[in-house]
Protein backbone atom coordinates (compact mmCIF):
# COMPACT_ATOMS: atom_id res chain seq x y z
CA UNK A 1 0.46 -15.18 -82.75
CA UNK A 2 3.90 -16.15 -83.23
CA UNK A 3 6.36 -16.56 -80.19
CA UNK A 4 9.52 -18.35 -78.95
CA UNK A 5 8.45 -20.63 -76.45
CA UNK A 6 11.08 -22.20 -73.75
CA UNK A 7 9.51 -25.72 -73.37
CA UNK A 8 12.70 -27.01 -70.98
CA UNK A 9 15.75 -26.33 -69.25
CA UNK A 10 18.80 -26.38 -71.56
CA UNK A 11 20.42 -25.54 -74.08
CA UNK A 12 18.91 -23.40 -77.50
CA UNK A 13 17.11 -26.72 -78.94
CA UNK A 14 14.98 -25.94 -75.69
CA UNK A 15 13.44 -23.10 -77.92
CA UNK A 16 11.40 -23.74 -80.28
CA UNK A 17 9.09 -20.92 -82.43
CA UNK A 18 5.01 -22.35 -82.89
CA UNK A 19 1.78 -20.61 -82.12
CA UNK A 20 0.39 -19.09 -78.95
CA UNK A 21 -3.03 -17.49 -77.70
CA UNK A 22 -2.82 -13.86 -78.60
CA UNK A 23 -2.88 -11.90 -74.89
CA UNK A 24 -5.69 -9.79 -74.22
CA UNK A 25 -5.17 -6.20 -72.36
CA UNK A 26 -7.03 -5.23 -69.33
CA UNK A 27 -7.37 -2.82 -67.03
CA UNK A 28 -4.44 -0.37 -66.51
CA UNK A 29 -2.67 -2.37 -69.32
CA UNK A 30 -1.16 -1.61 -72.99
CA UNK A 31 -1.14 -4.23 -75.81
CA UNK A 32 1.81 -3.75 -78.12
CA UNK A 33 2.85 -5.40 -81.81
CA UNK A 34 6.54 -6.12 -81.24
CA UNK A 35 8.86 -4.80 -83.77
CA UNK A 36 11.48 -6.14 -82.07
CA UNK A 37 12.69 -7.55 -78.22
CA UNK A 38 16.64 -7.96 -77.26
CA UNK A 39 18.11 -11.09 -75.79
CA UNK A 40 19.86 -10.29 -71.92
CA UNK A 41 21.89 -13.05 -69.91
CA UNK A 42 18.56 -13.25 -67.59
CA UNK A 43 17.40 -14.67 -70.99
CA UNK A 44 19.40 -17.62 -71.69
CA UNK A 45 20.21 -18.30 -67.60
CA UNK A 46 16.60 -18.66 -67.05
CA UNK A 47 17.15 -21.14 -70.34
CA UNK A 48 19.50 -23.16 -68.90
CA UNK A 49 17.81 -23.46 -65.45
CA UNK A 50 20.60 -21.25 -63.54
CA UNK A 51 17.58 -19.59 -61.57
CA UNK A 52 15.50 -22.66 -61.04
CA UNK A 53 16.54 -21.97 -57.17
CA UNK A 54 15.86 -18.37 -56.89
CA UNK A 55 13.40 -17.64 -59.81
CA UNK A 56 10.72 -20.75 -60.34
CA UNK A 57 8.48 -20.59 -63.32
CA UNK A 58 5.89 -22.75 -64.77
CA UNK A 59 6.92 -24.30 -68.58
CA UNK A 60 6.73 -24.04 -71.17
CA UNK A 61 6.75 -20.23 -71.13
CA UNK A 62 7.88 -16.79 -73.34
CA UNK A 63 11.03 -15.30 -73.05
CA UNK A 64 11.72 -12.02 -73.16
CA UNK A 65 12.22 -8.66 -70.54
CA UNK A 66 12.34 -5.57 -73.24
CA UNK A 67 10.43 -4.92 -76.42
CA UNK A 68 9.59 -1.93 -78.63
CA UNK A 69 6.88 -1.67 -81.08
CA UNK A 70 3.63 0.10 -81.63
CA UNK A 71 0.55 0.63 -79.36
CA UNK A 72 -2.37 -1.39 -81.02
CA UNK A 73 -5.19 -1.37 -78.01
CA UNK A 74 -5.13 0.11 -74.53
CA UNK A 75 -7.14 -1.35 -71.48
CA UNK A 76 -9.83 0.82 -69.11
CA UNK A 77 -8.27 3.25 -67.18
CA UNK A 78 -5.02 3.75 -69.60
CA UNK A 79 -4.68 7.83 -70.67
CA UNK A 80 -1.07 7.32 -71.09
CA UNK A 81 -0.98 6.23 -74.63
CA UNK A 82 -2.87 5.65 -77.66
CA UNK A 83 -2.94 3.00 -80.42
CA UNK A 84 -0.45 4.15 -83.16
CA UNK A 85 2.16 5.33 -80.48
CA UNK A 86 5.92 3.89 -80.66
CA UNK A 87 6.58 2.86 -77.40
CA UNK A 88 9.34 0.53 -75.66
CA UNK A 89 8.93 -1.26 -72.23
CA UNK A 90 9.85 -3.34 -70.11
CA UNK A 91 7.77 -6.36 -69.96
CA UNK A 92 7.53 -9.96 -69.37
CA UNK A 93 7.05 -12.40 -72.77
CA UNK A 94 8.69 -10.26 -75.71
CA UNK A 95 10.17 -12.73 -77.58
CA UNK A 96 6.67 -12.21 -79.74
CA UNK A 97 4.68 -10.75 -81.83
CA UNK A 98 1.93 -8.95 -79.57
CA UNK A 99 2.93 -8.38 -76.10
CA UNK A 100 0.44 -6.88 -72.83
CA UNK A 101 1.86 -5.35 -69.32
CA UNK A 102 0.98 -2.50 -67.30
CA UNK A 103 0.95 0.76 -68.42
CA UNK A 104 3.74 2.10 -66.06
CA UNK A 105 6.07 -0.34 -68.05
CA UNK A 106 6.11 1.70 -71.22
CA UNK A 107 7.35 5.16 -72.49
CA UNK A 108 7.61 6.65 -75.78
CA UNK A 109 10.11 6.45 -78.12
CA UNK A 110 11.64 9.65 -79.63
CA UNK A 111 10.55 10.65 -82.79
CA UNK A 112 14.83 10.38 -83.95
CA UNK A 113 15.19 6.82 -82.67
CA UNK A 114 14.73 3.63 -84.63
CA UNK A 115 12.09 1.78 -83.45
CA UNK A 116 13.82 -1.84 -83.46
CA UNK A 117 16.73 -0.37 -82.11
CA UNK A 118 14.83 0.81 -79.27
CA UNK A 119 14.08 -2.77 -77.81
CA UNK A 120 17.56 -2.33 -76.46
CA UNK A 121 17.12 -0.26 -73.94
CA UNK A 122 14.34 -0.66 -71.61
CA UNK A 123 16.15 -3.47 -69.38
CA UNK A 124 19.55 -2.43 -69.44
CA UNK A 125 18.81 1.43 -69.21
CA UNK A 126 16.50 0.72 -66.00
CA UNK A 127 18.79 -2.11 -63.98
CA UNK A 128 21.85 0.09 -64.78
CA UNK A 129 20.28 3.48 -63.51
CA UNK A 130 18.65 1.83 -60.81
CA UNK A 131 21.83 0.05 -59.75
CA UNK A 132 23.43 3.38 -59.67
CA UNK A 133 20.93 5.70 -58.32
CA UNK A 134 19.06 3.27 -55.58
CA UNK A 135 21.82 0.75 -54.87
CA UNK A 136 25.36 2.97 -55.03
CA UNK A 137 23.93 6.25 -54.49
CA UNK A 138 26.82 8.08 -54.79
CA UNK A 139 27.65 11.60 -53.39
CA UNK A 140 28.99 14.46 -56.23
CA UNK A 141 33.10 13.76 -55.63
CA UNK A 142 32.48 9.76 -54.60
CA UNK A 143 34.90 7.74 -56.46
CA UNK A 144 32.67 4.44 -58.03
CA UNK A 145 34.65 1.51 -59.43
CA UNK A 146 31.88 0.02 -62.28
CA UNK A 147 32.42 -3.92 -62.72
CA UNK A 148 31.85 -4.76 -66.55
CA UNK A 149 31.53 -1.39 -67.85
CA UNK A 150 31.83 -1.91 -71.12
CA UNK A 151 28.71 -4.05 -70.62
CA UNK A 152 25.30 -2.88 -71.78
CA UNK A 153 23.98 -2.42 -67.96
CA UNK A 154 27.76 -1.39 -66.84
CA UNK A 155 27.49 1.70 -70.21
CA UNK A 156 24.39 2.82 -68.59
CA UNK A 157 25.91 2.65 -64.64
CA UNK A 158 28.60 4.96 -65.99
CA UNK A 159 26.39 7.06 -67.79
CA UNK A 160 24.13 7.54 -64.58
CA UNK A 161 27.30 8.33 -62.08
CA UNK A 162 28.91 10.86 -64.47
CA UNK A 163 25.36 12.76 -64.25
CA UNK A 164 25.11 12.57 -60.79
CA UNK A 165 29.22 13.45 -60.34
CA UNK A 166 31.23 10.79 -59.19
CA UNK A 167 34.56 9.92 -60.45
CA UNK A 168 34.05 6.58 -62.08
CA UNK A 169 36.78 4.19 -62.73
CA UNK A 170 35.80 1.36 -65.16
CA UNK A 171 36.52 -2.22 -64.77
CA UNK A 172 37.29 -4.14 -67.52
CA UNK A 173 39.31 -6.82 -69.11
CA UNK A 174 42.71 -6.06 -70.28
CA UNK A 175 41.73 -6.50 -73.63
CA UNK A 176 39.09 -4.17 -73.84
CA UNK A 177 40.74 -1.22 -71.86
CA UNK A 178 41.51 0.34 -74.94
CA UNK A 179 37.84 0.49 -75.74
CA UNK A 180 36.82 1.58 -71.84
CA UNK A 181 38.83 4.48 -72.45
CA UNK A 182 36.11 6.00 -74.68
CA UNK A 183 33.63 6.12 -72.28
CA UNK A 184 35.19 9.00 -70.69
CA UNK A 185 36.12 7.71 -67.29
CA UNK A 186 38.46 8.86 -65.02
CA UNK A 187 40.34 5.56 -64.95
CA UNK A 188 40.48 1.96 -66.34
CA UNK A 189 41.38 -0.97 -64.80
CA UNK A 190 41.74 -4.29 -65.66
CA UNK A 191 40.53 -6.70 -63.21
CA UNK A 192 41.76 -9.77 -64.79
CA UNK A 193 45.27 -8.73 -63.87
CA UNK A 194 46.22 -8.60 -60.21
CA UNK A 195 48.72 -6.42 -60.25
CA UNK A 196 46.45 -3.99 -62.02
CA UNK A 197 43.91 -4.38 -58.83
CA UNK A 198 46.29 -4.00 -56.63
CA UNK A 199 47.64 -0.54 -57.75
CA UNK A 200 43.60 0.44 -57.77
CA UNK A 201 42.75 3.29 -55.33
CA UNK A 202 40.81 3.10 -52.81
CA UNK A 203 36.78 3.60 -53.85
CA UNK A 204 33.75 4.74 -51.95
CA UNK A 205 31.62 2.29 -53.63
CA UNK A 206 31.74 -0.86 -56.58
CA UNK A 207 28.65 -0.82 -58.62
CA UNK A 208 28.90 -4.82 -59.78
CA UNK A 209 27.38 -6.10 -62.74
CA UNK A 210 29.42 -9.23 -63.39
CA UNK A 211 30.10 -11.29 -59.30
CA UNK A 212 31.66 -14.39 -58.86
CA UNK A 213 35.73 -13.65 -58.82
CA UNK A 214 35.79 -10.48 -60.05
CA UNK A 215 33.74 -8.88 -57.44
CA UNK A 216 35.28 -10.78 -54.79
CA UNK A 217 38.80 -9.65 -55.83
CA UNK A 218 37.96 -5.80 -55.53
CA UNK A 219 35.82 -6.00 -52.01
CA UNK A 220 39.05 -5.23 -50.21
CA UNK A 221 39.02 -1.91 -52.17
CA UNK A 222 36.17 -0.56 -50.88
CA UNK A 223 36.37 2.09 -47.64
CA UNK A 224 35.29 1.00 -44.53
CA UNK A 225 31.57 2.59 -44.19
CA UNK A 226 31.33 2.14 -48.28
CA UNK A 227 29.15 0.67 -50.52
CA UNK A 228 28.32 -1.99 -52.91
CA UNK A 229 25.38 -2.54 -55.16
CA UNK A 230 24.95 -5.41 -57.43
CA UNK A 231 22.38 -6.83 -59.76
CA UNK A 232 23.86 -10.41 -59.85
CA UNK A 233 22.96 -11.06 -56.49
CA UNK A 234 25.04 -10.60 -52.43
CA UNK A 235 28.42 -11.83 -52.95
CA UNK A 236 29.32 -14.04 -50.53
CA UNK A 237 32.44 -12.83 -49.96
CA UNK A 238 30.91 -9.60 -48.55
CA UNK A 239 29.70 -10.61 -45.29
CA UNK A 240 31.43 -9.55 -42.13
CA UNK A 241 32.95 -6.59 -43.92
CA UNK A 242 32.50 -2.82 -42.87
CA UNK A 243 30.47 -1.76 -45.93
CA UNK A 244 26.72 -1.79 -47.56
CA UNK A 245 25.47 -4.04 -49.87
CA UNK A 246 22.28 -3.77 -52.04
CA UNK A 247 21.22 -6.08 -54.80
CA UNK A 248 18.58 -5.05 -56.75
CA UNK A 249 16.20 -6.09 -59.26
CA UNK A 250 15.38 -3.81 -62.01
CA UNK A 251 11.40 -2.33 -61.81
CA UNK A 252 9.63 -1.02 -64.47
CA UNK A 253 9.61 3.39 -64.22
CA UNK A 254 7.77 4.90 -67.00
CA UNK A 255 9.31 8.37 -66.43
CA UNK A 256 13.27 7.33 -66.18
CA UNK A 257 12.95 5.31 -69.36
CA UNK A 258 11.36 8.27 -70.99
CA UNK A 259 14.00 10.17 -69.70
CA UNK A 260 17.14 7.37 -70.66
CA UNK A 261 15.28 7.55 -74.34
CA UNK A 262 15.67 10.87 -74.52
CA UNK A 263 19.18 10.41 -73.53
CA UNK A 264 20.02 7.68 -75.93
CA UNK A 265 18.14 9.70 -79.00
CA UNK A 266 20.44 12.90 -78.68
CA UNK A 267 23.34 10.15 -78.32
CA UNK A 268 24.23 11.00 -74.91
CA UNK A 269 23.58 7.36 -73.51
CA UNK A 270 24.86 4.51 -76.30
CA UNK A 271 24.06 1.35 -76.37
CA UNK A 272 25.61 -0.84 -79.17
CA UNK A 273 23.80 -2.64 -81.14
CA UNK A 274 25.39 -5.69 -82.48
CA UNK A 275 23.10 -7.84 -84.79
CA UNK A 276 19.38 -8.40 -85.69
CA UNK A 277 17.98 -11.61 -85.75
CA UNK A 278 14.28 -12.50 -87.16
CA UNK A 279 12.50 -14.58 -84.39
CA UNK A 280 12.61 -17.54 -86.46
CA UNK A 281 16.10 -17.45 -85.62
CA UNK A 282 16.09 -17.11 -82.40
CA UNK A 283 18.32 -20.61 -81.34
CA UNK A 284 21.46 -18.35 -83.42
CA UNK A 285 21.00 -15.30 -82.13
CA UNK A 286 20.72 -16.77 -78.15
CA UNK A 287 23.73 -18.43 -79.00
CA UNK A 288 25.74 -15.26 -80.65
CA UNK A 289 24.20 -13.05 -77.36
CA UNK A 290 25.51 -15.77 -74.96
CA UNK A 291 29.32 -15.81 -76.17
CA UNK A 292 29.31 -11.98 -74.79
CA UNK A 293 31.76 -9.67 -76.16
CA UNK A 294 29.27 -8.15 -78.68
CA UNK A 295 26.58 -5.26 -78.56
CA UNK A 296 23.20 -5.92 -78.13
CA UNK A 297 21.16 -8.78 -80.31
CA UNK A 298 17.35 -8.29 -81.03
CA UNK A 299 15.30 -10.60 -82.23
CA UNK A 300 12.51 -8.57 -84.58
CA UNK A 301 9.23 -9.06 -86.30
């Protein structure tokens, strides 16, 4: 099969497209042809060797957290799903055509939702629920202050504490508050202007996406006895202070991503799209995802 393979630490010419042994399913596992797989910043920071430290990995090796495509085989033991089904998960090695992981990584897509499209939701959709619901897990009335939201894993953050009835203030730069603004929130803020910040209420929790600077310049924000989750990691900055931190690492759960498809299908949850790639071109479309500011980019078969 064909599949981008990372051969090195670096930049895009690190990528390169050739032939690779075809993965077999086994037990308790789902084989998939990929119609398509979306490019995150895990993608091209593994690339450049930012989580060498943290995240070691043997090379050369595939890319790729989130496909969607069709069922073709199913291991022993698998009752889930059948070949022929549309499914999206989140896996490891999607930048490909054929793609095996557990069955509790997959869910269905709905009938109404495009199946490339779909490959843009299982990472996002999971790290920004689970940020939400099992780092924050904010009380009906909490106020949350969402880092990035305009983000694809900050959309979903505010998506999740609207449902669960927080008052969410999104943080943004200033040149995209006018955007933030349609997501419904009950304020915007721009945390690349200080005095901005410094007029911010008072939150019972940050739900980070983004770190470095920008989380450390809202910590004093936070209540004494609040909380902060994260999925880039503990900020520094946040030891010795009153409050809780959790950083998390997104895990697959069949049921919520059935449940966030659902959601995205009737148009409840969006997640932008911004360009399709084939995954010959996969050295552009890294390069396009990397200079943020865009919806998501999928790379598709």
């Amino acid at each position: 099969m064909k599949a981008v393979v990372l051969k090195s630490y670096g930049d895009v010419d690190a990528l390169a497209v050739q032939e690779m042994p075809e993965p077999q399913v086994g037990p308790g596992q789902v084989k998939v042809r990929v119609s398509a797989a979306s490019i995150n910043p895990v993608d091209w920071k593994i690339r450049r060797g930012d989580f060498k430290g943290r995240m070691p990995m043997q090379l050369p090796t595939i890319l790729g957290r989130d496909v969607a495509g069709e069922v073709i085989e199913v291991g022993p033991g698998v009752d889930a799903f059948k070949p022929g089904d549309r499914v999206m998960g989140l896996v490891q090695g999607g930048y490909a055509e054929r793609v095996v992981a557990p069955v509790e990584a997959f869910a269905k897509v709905p009938e109404s939702m495009d199946l490339k499209d779909a490959a843009a939701l299982p990472l996002v959709a999971l790290t920004g629920t689970q940020l939400m619901e099992e780092a924050v897990n904010p009380k009906q009335g909490d106020t949350v202050l969402i880092t990035g939201a305009l983000g694809a894993v900050g959309r979903v953050a505010v998506f999740a504490a609207k449902a669960r009835g927080a008052k969410v203030w999104a943080g943004v730069r200033a040149r995209q508050k006018a955007e933030a603004e349609k997501l419904g929130v009950d304020g915007v803020v721009a945390l690349d202007v200080a005095d901005e910040v410094a007029k911010l209420p008072m939150v019972d929790a940050v739900a980070d996406t983004v770190g470095g600077k920008t989380v450390a310049g809202v910590l004093e924000k936070v209540k004494p006895g609040g909380t902060l989750g994260s999925v880039v990691g503990e900020p520094p900055e946040a030891k010795g202070r009153p409050i809780t931190v959790r950083a998390i690492f997104s895990h697959p759960d069949s049921r919520r991503l059935t449940q966030l498809g659902q959601s995205a299908a009737k148009g409840d949850l969006v997640i932008p799209v911004s360009k399709r790639f084939p995954l010959d071109q996969v050295k552009e479309a890294q390069k396009l995802a990397e200079q943020g500011g865009v919806g998501k980019v999928l790379l598709t078969n």
